[in-house]
PDB file of N, CA and C in Angstrom:
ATOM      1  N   UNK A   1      -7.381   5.691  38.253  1.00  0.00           N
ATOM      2  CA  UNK A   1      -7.934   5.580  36.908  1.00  0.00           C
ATOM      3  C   UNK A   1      -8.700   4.266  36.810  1.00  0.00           C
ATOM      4  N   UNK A   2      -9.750   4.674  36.250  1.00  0.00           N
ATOM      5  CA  UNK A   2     -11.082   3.255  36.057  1.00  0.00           C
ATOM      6  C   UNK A   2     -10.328   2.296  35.200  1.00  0.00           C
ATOM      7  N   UNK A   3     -10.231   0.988  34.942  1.00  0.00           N
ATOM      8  CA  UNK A   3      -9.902  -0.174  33.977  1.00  0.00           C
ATOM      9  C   UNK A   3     -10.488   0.216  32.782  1.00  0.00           C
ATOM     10  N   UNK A   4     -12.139   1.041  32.528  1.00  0.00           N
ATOM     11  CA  UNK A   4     -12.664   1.273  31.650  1.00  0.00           C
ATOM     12  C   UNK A   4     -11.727   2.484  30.087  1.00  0.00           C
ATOM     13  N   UNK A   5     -11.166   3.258  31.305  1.00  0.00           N
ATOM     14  CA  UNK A   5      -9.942   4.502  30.639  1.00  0.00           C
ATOM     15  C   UNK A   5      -9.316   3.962  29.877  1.00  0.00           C
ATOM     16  N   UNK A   6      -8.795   2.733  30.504  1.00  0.00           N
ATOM     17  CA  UNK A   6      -7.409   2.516  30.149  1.00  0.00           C
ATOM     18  C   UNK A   6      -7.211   1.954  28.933  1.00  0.00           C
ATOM     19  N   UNK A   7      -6.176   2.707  27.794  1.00  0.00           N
ATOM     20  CA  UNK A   7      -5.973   2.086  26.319  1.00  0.00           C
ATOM     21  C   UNK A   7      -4.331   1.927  26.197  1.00  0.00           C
ATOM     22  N   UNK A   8      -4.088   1.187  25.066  1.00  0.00           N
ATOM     23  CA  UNK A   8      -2.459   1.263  24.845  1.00  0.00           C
ATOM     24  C   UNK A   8      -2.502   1.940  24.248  1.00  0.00           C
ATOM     25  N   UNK A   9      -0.730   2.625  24.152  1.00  0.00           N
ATOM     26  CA  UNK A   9      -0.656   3.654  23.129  1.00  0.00           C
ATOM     27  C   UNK A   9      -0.835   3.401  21.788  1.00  0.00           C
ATOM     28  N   UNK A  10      -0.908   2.289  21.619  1.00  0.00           N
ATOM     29  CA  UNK A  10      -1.381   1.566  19.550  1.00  0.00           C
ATOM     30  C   UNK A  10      -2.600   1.950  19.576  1.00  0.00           C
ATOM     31  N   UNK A  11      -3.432   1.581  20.609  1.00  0.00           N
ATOM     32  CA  UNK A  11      -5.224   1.492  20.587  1.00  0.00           C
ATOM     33  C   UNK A  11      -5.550   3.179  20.181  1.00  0.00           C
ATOM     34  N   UNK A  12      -4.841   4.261  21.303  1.00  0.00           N
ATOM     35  CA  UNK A  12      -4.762   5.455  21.075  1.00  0.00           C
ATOM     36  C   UNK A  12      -4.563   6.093  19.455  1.00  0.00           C
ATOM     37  N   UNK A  13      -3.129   5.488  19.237  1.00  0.00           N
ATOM     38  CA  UNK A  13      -2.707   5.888  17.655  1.00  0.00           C
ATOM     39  C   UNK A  13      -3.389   5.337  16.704  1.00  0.00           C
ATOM     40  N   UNK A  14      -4.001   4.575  16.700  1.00  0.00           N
ATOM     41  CA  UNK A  14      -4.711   3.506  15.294  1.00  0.00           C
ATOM     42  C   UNK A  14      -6.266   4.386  15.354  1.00  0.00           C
ATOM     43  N   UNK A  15      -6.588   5.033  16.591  1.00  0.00           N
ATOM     44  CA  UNK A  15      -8.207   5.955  17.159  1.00  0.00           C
ATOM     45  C   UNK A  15      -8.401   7.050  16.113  1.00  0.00           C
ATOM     46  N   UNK A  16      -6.998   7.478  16.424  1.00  0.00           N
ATOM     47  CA  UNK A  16      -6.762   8.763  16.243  1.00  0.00           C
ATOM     48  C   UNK A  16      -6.723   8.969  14.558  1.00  0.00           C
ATOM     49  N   UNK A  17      -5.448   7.761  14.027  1.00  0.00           N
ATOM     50  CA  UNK A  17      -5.757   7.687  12.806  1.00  0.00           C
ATOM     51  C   UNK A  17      -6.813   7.365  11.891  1.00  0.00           C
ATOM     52  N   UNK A  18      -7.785   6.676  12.463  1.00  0.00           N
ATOM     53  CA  UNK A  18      -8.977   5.921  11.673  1.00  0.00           C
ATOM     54  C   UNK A  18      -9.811   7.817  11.885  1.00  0.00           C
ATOM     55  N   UNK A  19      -9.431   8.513  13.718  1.00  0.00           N
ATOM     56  CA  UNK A  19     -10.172   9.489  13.147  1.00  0.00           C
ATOM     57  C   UNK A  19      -9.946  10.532  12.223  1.00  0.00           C
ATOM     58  N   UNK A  20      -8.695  10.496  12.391  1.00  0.00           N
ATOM     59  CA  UNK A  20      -8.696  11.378  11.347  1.00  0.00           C
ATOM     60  C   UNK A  20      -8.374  11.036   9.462  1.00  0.00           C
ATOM     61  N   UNK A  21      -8.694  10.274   9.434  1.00  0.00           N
ATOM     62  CA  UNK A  21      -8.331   9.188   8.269  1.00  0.00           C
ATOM     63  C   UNK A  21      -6.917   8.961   7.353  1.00  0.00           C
ATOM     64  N   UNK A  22      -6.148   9.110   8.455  1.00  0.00           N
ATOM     65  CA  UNK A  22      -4.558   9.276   8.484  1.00  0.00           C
ATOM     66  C   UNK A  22      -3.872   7.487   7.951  1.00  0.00           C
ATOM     67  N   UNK A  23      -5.002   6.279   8.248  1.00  0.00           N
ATOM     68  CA  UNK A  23      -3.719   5.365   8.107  1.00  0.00           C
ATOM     69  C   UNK A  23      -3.898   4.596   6.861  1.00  0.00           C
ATOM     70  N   UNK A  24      -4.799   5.142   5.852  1.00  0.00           N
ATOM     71  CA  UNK A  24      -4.437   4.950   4.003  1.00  0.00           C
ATOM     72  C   UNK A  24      -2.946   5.390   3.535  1.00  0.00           C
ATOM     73  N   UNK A  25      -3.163   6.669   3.779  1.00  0.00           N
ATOM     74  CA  UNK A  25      -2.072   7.622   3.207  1.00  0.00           C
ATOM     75  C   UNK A  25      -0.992   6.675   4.408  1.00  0.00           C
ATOM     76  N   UNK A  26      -0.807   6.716   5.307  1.00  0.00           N
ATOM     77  CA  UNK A  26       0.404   6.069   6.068  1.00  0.00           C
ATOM     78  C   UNK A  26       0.893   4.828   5.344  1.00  0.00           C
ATOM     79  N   UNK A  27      -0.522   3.690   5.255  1.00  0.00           N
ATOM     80  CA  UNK A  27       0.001   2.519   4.225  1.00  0.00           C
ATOM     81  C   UNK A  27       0.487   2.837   2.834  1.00  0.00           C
ATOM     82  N   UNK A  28      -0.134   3.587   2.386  1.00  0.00           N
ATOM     83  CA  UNK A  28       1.005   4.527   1.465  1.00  0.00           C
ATOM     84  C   UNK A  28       2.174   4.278   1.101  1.00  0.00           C
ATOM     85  N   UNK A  29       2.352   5.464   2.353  1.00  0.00           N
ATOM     86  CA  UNK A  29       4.105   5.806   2.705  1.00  0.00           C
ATOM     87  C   UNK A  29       4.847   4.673   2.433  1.00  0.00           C
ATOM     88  N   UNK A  30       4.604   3.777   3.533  1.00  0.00           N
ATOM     89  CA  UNK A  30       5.177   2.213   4.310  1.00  0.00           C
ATOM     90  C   UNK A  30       4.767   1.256   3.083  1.00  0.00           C
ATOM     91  N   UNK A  31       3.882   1.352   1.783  1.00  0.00           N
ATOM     92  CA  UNK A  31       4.040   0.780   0.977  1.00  0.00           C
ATOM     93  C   UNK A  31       4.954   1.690  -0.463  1.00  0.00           C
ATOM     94  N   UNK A  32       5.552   3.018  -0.291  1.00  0.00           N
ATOM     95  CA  UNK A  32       6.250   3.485  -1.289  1.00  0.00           C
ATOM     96  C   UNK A  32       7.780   3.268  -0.632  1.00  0.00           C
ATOM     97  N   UNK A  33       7.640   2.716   0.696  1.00  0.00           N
ATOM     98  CA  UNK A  33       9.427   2.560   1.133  1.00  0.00           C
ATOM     99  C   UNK A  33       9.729   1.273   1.103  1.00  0.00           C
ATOM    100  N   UNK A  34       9.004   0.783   0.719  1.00  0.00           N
ATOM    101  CA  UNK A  34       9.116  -0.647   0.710  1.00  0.00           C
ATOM    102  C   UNK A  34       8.711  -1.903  -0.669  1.00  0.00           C
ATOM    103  N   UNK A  35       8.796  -0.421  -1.760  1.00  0.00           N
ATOM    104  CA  UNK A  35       7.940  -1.057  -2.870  1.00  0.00           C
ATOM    105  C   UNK A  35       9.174  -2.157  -3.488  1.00  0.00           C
ATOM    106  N   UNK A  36      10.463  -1.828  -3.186  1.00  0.00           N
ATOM    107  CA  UNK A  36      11.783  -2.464  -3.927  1.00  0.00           C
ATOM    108  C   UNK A  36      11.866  -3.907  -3.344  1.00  0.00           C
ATOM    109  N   UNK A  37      11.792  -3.591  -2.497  1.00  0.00           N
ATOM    110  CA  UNK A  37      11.488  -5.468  -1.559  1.00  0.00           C
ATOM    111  C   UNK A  37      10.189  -5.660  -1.935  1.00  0.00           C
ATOM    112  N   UNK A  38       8.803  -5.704  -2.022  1.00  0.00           N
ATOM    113  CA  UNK A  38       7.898  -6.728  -2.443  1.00  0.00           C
ATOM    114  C   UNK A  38       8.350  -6.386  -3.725  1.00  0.00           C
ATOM    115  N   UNK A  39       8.796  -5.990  -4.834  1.00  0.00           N
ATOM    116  CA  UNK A  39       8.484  -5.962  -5.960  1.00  0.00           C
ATOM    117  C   UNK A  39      10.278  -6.392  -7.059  1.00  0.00           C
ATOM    118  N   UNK A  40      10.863  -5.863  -5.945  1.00  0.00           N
ATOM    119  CA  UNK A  40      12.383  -6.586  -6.946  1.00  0.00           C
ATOM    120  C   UNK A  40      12.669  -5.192  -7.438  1.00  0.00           C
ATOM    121  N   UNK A  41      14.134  -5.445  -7.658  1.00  0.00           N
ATOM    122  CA  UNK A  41      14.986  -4.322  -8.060  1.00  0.00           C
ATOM    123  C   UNK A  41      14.484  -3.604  -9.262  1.00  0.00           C
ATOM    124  N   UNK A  42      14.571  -4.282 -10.445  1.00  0.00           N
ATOM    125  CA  UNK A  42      13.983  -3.981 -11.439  1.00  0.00           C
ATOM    126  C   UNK A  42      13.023  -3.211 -11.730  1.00  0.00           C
ATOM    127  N   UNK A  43      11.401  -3.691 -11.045  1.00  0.00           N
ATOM    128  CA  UNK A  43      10.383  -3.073 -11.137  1.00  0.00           C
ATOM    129  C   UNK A  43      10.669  -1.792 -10.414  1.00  0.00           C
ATOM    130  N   UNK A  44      11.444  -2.104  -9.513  1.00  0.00           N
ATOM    131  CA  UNK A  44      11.369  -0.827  -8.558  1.00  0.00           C
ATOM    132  C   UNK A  44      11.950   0.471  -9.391  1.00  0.00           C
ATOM    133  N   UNK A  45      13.020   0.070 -10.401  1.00  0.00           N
ATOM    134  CA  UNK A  45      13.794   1.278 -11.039  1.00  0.00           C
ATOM    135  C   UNK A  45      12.882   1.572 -11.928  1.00  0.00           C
ATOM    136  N   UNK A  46      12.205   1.330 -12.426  1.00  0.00           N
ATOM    137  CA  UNK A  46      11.360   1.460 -13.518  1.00  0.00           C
ATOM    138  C   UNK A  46       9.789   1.835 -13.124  1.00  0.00           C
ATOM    139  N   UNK A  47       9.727   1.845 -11.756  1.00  0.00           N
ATOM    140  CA  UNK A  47       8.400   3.018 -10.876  1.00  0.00           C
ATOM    141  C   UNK A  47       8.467   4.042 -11.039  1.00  0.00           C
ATOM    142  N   UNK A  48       7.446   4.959 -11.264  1.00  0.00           N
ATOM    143  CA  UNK A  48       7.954   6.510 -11.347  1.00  0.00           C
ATOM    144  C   UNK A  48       7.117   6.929 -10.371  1.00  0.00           C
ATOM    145  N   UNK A  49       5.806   6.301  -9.963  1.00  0.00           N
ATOM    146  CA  UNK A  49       5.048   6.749  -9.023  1.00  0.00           C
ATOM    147  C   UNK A  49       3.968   5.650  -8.597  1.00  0.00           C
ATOM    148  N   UNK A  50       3.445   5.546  -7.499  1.00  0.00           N
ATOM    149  CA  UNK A  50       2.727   5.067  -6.298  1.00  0.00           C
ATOM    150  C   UNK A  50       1.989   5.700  -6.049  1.00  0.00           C
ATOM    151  N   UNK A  51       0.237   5.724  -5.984  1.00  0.00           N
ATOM    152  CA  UNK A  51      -0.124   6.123  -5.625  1.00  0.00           C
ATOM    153  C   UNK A  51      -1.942   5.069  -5.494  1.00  0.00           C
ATOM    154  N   UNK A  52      -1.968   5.463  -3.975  1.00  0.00           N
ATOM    155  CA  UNK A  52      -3.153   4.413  -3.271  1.00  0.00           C
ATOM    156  C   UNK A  52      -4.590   5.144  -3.490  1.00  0.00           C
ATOM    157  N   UNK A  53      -6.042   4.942  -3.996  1.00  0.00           N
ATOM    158  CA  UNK A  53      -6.951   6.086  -4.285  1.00  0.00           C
ATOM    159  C   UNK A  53      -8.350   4.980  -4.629  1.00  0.00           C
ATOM    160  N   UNK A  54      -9.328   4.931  -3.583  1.00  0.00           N
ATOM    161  CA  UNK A  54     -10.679   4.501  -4.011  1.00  0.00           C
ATOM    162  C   UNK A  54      -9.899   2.850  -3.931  1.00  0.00           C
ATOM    163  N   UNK A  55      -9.190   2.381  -3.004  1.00  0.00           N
ATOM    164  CA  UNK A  55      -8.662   0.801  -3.168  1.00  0.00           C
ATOM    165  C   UNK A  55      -8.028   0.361  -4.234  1.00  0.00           C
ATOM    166  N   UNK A  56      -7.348   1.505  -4.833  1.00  0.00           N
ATOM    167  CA  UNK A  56      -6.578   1.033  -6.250  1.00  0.00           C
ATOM    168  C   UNK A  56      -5.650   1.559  -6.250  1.00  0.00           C
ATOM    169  N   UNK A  57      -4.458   0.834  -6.450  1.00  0.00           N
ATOM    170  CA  UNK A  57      -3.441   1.249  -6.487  1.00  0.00           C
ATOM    171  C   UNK A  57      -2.593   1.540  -7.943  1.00  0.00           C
ATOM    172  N   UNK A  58      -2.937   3.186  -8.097  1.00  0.00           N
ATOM    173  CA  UNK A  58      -2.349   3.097  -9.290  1.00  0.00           C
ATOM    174  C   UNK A  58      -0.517   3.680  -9.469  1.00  0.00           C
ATOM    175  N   UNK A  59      -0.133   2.339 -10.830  1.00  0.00           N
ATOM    176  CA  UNK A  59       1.415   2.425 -10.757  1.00  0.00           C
ATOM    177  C   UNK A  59       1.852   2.943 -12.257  1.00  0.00           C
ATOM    178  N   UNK A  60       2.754   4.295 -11.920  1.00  0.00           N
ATOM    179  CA  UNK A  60       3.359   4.790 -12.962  1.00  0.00           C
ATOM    180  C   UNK A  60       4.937   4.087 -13.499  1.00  0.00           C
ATOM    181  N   UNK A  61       4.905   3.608 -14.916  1.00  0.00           N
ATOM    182  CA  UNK A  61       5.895   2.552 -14.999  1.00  0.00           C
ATOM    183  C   UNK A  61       6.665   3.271 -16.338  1.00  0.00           C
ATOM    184  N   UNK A  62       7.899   3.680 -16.526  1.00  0.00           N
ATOM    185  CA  UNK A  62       8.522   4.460 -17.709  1.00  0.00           C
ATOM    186  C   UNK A  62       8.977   3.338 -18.565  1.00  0.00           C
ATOM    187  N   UNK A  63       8.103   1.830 -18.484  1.00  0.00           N
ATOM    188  CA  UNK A  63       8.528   0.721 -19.188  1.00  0.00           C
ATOM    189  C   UNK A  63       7.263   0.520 -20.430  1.00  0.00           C
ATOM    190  N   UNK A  64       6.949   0.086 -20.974  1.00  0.00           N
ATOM    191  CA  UNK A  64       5.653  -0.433 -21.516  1.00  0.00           C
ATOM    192  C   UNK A  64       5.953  -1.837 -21.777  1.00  0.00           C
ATOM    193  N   UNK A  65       7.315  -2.461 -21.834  1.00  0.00           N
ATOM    194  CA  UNK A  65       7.173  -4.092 -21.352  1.00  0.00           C
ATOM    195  C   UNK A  65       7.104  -4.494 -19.725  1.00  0.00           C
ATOM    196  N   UNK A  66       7.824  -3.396 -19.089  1.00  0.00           N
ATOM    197  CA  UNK A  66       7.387  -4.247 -17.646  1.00  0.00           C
ATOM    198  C   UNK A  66       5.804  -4.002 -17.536  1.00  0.00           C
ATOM    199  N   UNK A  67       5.144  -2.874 -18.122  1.00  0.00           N
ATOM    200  CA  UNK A  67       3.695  -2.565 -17.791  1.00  0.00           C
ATOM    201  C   UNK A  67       2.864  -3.220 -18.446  1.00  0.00           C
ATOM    202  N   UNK A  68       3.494  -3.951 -19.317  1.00  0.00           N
ATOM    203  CA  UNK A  68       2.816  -5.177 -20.067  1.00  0.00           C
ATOM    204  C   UNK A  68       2.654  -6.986 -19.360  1.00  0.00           C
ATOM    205  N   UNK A  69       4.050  -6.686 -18.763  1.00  0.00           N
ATOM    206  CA  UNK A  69       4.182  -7.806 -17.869  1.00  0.00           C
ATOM    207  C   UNK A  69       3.516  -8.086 -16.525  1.00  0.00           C
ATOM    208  N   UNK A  70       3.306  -7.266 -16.084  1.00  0.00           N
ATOM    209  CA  UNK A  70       2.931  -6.680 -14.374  1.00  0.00           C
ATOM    210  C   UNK A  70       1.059  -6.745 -14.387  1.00  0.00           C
ATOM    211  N   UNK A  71       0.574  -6.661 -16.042  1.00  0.00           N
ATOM    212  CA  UNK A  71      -0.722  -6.748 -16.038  1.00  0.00           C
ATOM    213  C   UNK A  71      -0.940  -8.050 -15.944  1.00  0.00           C
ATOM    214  N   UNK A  72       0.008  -9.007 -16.557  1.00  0.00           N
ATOM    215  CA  UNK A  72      -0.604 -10.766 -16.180  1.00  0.00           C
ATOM    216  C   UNK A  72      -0.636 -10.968 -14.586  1.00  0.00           C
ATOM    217  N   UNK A  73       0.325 -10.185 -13.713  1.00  0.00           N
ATOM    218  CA  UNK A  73       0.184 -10.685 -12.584  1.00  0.00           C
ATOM    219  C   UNK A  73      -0.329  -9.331 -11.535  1.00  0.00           C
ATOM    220  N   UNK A  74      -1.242  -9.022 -12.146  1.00  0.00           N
ATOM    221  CA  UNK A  74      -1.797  -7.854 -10.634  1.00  0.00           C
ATOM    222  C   UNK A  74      -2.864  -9.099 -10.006  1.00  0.00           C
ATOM    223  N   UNK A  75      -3.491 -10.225  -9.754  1.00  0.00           N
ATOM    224  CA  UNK A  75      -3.358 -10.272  -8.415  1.00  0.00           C
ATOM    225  C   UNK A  75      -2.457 -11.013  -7.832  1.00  0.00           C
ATOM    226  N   UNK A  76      -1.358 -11.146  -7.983  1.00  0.00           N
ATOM    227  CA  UNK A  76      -0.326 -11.251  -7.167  1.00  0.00           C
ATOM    228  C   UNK A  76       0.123 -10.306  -6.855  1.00  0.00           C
ATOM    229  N   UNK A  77       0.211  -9.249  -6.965  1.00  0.00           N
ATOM    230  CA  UNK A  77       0.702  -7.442  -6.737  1.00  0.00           C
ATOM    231  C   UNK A  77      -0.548  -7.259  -5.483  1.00  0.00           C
ATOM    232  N   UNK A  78      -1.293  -7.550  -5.702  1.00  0.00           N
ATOM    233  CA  UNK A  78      -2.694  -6.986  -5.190  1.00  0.00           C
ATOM    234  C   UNK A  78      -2.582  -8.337  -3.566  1.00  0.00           C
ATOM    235  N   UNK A  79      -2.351  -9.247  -3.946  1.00  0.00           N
ATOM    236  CA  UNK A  79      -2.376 -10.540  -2.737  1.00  0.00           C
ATOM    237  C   UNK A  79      -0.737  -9.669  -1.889  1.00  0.00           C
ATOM    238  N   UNK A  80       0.232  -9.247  -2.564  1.00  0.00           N
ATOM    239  CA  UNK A  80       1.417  -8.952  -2.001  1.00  0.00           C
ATOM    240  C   UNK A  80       1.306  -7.603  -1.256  1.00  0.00           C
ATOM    241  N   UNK A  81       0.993  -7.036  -1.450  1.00  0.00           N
ATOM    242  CA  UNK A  81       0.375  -5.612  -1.098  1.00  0.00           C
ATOM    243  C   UNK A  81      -0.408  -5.828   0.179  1.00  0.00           C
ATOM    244  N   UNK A  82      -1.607  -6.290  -0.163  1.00  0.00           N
ATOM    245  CA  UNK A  82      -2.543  -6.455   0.846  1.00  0.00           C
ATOM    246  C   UNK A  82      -1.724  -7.280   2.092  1.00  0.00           C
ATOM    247  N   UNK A  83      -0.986  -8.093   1.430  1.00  0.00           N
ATOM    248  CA  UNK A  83      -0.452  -9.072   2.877  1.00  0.00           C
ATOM    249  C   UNK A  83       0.724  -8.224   3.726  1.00  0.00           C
ATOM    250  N   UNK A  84       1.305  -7.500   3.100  1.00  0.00           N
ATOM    251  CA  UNK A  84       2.531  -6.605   3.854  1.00  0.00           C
ATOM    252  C   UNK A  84       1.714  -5.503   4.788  1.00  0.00           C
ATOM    253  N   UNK A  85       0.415  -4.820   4.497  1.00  0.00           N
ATOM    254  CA  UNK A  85       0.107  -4.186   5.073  1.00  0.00           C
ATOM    255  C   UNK A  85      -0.718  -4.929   5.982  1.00  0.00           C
ATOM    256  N   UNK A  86      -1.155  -5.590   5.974  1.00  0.00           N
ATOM    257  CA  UNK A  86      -1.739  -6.728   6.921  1.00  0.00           C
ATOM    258  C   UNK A  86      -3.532  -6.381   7.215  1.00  0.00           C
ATOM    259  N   UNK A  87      -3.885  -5.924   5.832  1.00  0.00           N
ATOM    260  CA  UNK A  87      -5.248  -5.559   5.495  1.00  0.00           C
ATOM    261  C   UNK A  87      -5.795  -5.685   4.032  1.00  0.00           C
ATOM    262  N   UNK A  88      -6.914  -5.348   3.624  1.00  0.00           N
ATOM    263  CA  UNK A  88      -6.901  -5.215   2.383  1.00  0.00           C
ATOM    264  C   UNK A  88      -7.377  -3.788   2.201  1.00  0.00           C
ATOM    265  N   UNK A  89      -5.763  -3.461   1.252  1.00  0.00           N
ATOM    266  CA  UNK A  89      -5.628  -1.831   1.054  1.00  0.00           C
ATOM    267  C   UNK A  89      -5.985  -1.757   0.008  1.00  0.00           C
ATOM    268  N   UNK A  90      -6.407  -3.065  -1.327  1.00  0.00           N
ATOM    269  CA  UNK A  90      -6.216  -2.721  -2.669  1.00  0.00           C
ATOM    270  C   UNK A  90      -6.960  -3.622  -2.973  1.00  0.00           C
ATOM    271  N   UNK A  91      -7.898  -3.625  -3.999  1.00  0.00           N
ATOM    272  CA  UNK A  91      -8.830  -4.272  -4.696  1.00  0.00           C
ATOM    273  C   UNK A  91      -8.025  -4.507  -6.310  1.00  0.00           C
ATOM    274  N   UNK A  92      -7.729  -3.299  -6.818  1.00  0.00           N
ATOM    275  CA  UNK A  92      -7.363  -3.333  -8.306  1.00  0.00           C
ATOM    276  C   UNK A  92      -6.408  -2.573  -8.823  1.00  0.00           C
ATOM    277  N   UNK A  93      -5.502  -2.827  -9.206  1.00  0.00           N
ATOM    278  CA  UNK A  93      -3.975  -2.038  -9.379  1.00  0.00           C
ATOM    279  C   UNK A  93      -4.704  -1.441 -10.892  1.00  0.00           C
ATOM    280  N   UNK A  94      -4.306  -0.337 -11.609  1.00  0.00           N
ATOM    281  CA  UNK A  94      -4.159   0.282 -12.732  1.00  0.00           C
ATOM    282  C   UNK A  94      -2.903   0.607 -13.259  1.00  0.00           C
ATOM    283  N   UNK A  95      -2.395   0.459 -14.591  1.00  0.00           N
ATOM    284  CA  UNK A  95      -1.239   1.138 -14.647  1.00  0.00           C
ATOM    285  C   UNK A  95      -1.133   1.878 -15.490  1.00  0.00           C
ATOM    286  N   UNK A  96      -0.109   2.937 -15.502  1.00  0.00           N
ATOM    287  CA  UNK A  96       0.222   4.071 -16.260  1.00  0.00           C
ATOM    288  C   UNK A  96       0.823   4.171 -17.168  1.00  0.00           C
TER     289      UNK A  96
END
């Protein structure tokens, strides 16, 4: 096998996902299993839904004071987000 062939299996999986546009929805996932650790117990019980769309991450909240609160600090939501996934997945949070 030529040196030219040769890929790791990440180089392979990250190919595959960009081709098939699989690793949004993955940061997703890996950001809906993990929303209780960046975000604290609290917020987390009071999520009803996650969802990543056009770089915005919009959050369904059954609070209207935490969704009142969470608007002074989306970009810190938005800096916390982006840094766990180790890209920038999110431009502008919306909430529900």
């Amino acid at each position: 096998m030529s040196e030219k062939n040769e890929h790791t299996l990440k180089q392979l999986l990250n190919q595959m996902l960009d081709k098939y546009k699989l690793s949004e929805k993955l940061d997703e996932v890996d950001l809906e299993s993990h929303w209780e650790e960046l975000m604290g117990t609290m917020i987390y019980k009071h999520t009803i839904q996650l969802k990543v769309q056009n770089k915005k991450l919009y959050i369904q909240l059954d609070s209207p004071v935490i969704r009142q609160e969470l608007i002074y600090g989306k970009t810190l939501i938005i800096q916390k987000v982006n840094n766990f996934v180790g890209k920038e997945l999110i431009t502008d949070v919306v909430f529900r």
